[in-house]
N, C-alpha and C. Protein backbone atom coordinates (compact mmCIF):
# COMPACT_ATOMS: atom_id res chain seq x y z
N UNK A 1 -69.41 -64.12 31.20
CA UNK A 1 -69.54 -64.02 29.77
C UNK A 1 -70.83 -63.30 29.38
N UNK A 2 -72.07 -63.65 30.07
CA UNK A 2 -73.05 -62.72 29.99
C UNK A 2 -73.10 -61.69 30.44
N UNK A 3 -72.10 -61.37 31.34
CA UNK A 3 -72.03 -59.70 31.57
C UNK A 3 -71.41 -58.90 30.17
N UNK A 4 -70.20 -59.63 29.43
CA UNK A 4 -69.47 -59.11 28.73
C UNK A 4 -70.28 -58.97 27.36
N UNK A 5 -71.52 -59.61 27.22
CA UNK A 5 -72.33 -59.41 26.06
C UNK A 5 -73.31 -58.28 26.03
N UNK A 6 -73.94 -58.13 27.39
CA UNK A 6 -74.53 -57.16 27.73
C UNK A 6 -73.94 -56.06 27.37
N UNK A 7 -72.55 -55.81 27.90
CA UNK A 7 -72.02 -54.40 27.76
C UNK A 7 -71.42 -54.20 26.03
N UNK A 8 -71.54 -54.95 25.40
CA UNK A 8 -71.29 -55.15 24.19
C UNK A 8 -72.38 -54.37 23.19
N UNK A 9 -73.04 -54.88 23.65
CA UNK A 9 -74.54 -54.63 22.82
C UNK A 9 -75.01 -52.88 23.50
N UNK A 10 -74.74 -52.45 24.70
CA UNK A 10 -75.06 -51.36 24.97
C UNK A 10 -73.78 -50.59 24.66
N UNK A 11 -72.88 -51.00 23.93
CA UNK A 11 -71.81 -49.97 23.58
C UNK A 11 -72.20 -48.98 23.01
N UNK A 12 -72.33 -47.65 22.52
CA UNK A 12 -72.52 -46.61 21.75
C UNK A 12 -72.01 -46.75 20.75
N UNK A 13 -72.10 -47.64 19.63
CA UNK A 13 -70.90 -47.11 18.57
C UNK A 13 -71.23 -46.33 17.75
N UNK A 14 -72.25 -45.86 17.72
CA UNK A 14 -72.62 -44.60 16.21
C UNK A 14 -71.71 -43.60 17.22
N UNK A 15 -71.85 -43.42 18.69
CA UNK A 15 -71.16 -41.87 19.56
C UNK A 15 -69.85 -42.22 19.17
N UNK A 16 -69.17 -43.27 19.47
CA UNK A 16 -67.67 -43.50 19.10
C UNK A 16 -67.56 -43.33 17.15
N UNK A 17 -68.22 -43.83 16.50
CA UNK A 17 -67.77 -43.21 15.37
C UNK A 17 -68.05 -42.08 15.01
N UNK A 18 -69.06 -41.48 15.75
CA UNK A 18 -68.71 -39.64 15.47
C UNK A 18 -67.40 -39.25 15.83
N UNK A 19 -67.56 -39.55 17.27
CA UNK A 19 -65.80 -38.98 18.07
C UNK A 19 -64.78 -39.24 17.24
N UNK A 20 -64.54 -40.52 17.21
CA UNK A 20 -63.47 -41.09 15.60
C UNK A 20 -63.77 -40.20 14.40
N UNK A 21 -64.78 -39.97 14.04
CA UNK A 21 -64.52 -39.01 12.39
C UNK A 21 -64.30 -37.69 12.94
N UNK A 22 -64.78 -36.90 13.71
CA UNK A 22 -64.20 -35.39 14.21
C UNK A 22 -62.47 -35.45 14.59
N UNK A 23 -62.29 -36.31 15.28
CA UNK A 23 -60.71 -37.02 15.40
C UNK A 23 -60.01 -36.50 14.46
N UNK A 24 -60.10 -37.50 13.22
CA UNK A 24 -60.04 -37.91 11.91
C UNK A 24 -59.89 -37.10 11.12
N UNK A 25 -60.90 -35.97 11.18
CA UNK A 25 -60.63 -34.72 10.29
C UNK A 25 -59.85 -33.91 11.12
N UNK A 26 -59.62 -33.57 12.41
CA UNK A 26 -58.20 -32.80 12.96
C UNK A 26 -56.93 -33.60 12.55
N UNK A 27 -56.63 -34.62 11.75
CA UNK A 27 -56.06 -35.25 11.66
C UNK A 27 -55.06 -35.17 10.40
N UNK A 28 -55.93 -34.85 9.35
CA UNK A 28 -55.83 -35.12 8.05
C UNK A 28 -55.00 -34.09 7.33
N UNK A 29 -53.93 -33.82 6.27
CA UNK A 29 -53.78 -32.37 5.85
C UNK A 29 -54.82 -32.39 4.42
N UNK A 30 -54.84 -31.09 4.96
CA UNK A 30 -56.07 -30.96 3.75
C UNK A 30 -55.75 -30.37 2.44
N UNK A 31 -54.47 -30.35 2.23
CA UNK A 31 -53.46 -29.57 1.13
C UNK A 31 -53.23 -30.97 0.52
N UNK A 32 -53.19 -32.22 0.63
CA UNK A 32 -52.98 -33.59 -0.08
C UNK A 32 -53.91 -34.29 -0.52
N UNK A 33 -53.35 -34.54 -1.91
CA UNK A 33 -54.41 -35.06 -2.72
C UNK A 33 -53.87 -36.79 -3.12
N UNK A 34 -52.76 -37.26 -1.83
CA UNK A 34 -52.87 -38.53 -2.33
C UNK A 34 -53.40 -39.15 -1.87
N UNK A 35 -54.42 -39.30 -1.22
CA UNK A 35 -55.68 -40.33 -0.78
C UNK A 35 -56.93 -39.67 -0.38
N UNK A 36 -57.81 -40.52 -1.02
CA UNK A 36 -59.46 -40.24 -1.18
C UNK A 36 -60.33 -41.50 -0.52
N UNK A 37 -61.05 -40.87 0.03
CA UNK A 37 -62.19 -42.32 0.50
C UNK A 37 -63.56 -41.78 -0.30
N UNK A 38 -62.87 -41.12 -1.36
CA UNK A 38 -64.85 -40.96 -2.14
C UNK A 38 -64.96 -41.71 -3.19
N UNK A 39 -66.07 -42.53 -3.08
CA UNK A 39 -66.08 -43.65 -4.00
C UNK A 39 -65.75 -42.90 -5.36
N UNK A 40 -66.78 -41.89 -5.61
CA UNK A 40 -66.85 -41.46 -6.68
C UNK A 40 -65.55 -41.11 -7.56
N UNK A 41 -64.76 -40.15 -6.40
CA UNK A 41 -63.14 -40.09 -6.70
C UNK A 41 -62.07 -41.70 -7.23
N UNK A 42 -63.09 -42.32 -6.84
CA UNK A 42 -61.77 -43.65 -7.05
C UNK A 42 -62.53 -44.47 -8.29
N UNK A 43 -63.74 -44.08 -8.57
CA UNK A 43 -63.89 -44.52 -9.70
C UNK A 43 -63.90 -43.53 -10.65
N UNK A 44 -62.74 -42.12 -10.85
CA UNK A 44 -62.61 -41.91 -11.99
C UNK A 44 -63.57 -40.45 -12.20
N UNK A 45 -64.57 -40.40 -11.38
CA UNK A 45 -65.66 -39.20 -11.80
C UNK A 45 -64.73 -37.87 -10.90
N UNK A 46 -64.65 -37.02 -11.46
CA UNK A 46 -63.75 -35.60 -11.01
C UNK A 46 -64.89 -34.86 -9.95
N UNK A 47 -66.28 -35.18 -10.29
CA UNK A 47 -67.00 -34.21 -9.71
C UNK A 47 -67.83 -34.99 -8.31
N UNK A 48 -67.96 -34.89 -7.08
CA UNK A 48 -68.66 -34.97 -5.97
C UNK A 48 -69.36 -34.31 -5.26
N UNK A 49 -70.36 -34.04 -4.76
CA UNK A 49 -70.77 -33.11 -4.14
C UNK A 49 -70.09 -32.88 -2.22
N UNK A 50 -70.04 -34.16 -2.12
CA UNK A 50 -68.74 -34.22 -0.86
C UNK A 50 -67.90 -33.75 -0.68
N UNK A 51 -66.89 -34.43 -2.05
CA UNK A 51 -65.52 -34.08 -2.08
C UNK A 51 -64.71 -32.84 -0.97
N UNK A 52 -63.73 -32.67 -0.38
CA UNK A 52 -64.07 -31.27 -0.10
C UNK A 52 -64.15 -31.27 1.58
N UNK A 53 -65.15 -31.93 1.52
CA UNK A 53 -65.49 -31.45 3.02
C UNK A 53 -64.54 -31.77 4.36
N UNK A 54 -64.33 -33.01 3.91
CA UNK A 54 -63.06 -32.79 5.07
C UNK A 54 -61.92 -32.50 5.18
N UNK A 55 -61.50 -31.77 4.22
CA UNK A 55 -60.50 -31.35 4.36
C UNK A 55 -60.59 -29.84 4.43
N UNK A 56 -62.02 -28.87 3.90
CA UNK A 56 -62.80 -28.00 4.49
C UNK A 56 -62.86 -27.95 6.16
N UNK A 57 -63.39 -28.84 6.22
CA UNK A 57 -63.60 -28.78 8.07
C UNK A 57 -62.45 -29.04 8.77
N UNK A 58 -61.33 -29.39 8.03
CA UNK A 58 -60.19 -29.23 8.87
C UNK A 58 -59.38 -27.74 8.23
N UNK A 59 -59.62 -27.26 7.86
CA UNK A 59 -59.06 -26.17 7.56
C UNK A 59 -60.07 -25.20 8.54
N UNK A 60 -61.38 -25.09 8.28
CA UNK A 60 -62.08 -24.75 9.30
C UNK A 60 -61.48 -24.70 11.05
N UNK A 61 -61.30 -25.97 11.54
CA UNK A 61 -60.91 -25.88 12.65
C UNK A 61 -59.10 -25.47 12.98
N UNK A 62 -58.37 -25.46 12.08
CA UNK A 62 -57.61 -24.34 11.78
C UNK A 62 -57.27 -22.98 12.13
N UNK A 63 -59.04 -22.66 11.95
CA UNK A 63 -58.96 -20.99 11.89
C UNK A 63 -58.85 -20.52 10.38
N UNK A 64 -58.71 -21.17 9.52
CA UNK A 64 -58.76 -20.72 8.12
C UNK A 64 -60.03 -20.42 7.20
N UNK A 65 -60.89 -20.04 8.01
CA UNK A 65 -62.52 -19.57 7.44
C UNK A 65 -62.47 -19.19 5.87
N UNK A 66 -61.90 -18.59 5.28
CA UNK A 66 -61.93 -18.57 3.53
C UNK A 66 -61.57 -19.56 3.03
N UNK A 67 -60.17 -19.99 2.96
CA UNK A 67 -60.18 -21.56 2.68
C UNK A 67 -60.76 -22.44 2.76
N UNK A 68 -61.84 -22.78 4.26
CA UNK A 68 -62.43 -23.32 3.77
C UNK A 68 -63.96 -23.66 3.30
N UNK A 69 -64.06 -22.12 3.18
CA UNK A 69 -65.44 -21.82 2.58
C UNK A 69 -65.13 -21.58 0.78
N UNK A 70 -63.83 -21.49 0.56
CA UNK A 70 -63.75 -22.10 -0.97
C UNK A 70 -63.41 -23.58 -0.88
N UNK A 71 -62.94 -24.09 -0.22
CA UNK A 71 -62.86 -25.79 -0.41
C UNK A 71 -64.21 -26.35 -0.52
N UNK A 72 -65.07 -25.99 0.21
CA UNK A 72 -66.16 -26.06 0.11
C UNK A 72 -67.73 -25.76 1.60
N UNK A 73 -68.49 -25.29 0.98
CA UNK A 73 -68.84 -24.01 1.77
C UNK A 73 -70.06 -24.85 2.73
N UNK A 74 -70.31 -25.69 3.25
CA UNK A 74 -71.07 -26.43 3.98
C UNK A 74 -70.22 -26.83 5.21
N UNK A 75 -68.93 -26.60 5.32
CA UNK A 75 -67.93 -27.22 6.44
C UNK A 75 -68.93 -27.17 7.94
N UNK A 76 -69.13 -25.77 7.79
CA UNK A 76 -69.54 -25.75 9.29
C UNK A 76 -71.03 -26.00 9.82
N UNK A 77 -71.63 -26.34 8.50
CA UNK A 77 -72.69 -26.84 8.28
C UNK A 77 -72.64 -28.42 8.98
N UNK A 78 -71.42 -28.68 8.33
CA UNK A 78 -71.44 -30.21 9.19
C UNK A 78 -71.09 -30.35 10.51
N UNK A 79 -70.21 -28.98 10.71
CA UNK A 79 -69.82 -29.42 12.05
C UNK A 79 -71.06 -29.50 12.90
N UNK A 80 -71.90 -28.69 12.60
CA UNK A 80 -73.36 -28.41 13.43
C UNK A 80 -74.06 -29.71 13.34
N UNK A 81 -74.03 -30.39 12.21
CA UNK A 81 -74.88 -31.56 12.07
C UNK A 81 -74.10 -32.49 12.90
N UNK A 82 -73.08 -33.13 12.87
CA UNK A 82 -72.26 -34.04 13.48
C UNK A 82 -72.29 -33.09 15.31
N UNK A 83 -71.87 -32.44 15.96
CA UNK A 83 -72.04 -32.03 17.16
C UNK A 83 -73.38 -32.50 17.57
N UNK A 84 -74.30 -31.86 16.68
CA UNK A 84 -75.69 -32.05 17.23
C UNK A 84 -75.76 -33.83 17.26
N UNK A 85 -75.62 -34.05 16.62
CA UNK A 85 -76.00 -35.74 17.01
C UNK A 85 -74.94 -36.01 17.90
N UNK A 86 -74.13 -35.92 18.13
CA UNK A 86 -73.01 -36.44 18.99
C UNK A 86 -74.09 -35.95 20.67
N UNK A 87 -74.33 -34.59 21.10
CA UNK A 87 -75.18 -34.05 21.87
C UNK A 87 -76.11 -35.15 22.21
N UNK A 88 -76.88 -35.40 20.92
CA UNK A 88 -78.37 -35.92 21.62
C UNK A 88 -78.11 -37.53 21.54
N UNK A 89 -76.94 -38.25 20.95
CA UNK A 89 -76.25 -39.70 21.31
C UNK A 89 -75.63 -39.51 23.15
N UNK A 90 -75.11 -38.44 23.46
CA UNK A 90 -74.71 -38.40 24.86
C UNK A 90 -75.82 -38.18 25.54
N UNK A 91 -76.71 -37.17 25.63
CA UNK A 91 -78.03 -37.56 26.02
C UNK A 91 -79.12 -38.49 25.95
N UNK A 92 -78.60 -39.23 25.04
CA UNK A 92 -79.68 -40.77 24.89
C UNK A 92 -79.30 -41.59 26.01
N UNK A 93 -77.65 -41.89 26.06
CA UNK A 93 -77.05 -42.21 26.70
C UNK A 93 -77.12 -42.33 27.95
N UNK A 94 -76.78 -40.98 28.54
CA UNK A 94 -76.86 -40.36 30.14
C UNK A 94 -78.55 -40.82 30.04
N UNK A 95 -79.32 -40.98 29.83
CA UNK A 95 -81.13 -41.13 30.19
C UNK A 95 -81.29 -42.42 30.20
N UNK A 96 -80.64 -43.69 29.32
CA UNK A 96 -81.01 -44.88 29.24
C UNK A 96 -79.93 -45.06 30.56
N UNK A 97 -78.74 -44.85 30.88
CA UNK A 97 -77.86 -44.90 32.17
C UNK A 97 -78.70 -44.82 33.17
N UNK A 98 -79.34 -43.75 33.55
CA UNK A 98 -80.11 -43.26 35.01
C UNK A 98 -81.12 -43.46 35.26
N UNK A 99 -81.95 -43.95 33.93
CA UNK A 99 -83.64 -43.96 34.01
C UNK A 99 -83.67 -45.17 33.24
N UNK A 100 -83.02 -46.11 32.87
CA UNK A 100 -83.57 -47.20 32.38
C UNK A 100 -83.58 -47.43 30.99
């Protein structure tokens, strides 16, 4: 049982919920507007500065580069931000693994 807590607590989960949201947006169609997870969208306000993006970055990984630089023009902006941490979460990783 104390082994199973140990490995609990050293789970990665910020790396698994990156992997899960990159998933997530290959996932999604980005042409549907019947479900939103933006707060802002569900309470009624039309305007987000979010809005957009994932269904941008899945049009992005697509191959649809205008689309979704009018859906909205930061897509690949995120992909860079989300990769890069995903990178240096697998490298935290692999170093606390081998070196302690």
């Amino acid at each position: 049982m104390k082994d199973f807590g140990h490995r609990l607590q050293t789970l990665p989960v910020e790396l698994i919920a990156w992997i899960v949201s990159i998933l997530a947006i290959f996932t999604i169609n980005p042409y549907s507007d019947s479900f939103s997870l933006c707060l802002l969208d569900n309470l009624g306000l039309h305007w987000c500065p979010g809005c957009g993006l994932g269904r941008a970055m899945n049009l992005l990984a697509r191959g649809k580069f205008l689309a979704s630089w009018e859906m909205h023009p930061l897509a690949s902006l995120a992909y860079g931000v989300i990769f890069h941490r995903i990178w240096k979460l697998i490298k935290q990783l692999k170093n606390r693994t081998h070196y302690g």
